[in-house]
Protein backbone atom coordinates (compact mmCIF):
# COMPACT_ATOMS: atom_id res chain seq x y z
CA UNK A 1 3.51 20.72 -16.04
CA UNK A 2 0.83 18.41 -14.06
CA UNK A 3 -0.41 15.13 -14.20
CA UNK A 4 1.18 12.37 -15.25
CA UNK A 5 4.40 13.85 -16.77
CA UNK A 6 5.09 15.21 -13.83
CA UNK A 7 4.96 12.10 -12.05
CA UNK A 8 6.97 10.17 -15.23
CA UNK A 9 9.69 13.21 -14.88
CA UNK A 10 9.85 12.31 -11.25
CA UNK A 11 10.76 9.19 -11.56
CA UNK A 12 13.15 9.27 -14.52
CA UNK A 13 15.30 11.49 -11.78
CA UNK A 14 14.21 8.98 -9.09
CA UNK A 15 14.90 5.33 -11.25
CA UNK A 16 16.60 6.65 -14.45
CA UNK A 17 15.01 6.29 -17.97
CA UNK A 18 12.57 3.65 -18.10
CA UNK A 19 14.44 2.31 -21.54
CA UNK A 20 17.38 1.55 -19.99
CA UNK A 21 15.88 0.23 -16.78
CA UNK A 22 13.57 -2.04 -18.75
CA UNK A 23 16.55 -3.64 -20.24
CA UNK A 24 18.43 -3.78 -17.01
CA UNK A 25 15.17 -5.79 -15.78
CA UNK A 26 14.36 -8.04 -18.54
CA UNK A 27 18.02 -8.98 -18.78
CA UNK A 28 17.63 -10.25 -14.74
CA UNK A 29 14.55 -12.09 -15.31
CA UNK A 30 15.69 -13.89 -17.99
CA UNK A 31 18.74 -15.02 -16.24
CA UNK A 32 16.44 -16.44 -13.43
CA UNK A 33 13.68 -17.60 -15.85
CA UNK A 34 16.40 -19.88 -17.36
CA UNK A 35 18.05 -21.57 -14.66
CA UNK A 36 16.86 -24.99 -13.64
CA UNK A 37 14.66 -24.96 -10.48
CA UNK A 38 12.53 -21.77 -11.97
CA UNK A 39 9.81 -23.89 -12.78
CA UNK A 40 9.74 -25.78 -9.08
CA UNK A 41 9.16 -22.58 -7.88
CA UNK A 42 5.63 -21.42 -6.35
CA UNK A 43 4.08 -18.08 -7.80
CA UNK A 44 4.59 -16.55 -5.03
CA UNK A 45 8.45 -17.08 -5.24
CA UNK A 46 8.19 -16.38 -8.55
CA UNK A 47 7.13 -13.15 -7.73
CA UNK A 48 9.47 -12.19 -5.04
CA UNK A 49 12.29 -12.94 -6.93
CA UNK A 50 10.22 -10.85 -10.03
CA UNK A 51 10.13 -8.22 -7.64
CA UNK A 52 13.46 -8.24 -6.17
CA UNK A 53 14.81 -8.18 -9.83
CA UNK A 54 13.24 -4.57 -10.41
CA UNK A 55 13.78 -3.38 -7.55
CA UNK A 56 17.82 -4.20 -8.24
CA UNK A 57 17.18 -2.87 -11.78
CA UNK A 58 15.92 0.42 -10.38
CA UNK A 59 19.00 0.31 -7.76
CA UNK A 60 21.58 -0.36 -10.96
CA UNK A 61 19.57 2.29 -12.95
CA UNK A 62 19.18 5.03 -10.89
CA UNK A 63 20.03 6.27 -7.09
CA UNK A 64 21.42 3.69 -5.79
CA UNK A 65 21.06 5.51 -2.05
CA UNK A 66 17.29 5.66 -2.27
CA UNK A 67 16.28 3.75 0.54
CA UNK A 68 12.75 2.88 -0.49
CA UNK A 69 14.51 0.01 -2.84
CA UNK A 70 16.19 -1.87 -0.49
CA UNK A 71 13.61 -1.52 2.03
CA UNK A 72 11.06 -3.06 -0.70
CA UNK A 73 13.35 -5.72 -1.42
CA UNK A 74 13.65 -7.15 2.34
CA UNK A 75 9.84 -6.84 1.93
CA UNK A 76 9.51 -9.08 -1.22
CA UNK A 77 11.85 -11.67 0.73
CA UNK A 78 9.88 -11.60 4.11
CA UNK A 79 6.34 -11.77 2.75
CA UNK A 80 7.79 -15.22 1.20
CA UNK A 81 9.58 -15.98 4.28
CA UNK A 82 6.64 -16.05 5.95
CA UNK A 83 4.71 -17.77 3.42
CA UNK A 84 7.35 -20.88 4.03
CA UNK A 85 7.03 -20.58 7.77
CA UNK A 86 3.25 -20.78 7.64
CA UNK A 87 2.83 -16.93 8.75
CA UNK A 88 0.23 -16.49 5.82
C-alpha cells in the first residue's frame, strides 16, 4: 500500500477515525460558535480558537501523549498572543 492510504492509515492510528473525530470537532466549535462574544472576535482569534478545538479533538480522539498536539496548540495561542501585543 502507497500513496495516500498509507498516509490516511497513518493517521487513523495517529488521530483515530476521522468520523468520530469530526464529530468530536464540530461538537467544540459549535459550543464556541454559540456563546456570546464569538462574533466580537477577530479572524484571527477565530481561528486560534478553530484550531485549538481540533487539535483537542485529535487529543480526545486519539493518542492523547502525542506531543505534536499540544505543542500546536501553544502555537495557535502565541501567534495570537503576539498579534495582541503588536508582535505581527
Amino acid at each position: 500500500m502507497t500513496g495516500i492510504q498509507e498516509t490516511l492509515n497513518e493517521r487513523e492510528i495517529r488521530y483515530g477515525s476521522f468520523k468520530d473525530f469530526s464529530e468530536i470537532c464540530q461538537d467544540l466549535k459549535s459550543v464556541m460558535r454559540s456563546t456570546p462574544k464569538w462574533e466580537a472576535l477577530s479572524p484571527s482569534q477565530k481561528e486560534a480558537l478553530e484550531m485549538d478545538a481540533h487539535k483537542t479533538a485529535r487529543i480526545l480522539n486519539g493518542d492523547p501523549d502525542y506531543v505534536d498536539n499540544w505543542h500546536d496548540k501553544a502555537g495557535y495561542a502565541t501567534l495570537e498572543e503576539n498579534i495582541l501585543n503588536g508582535k505581527q
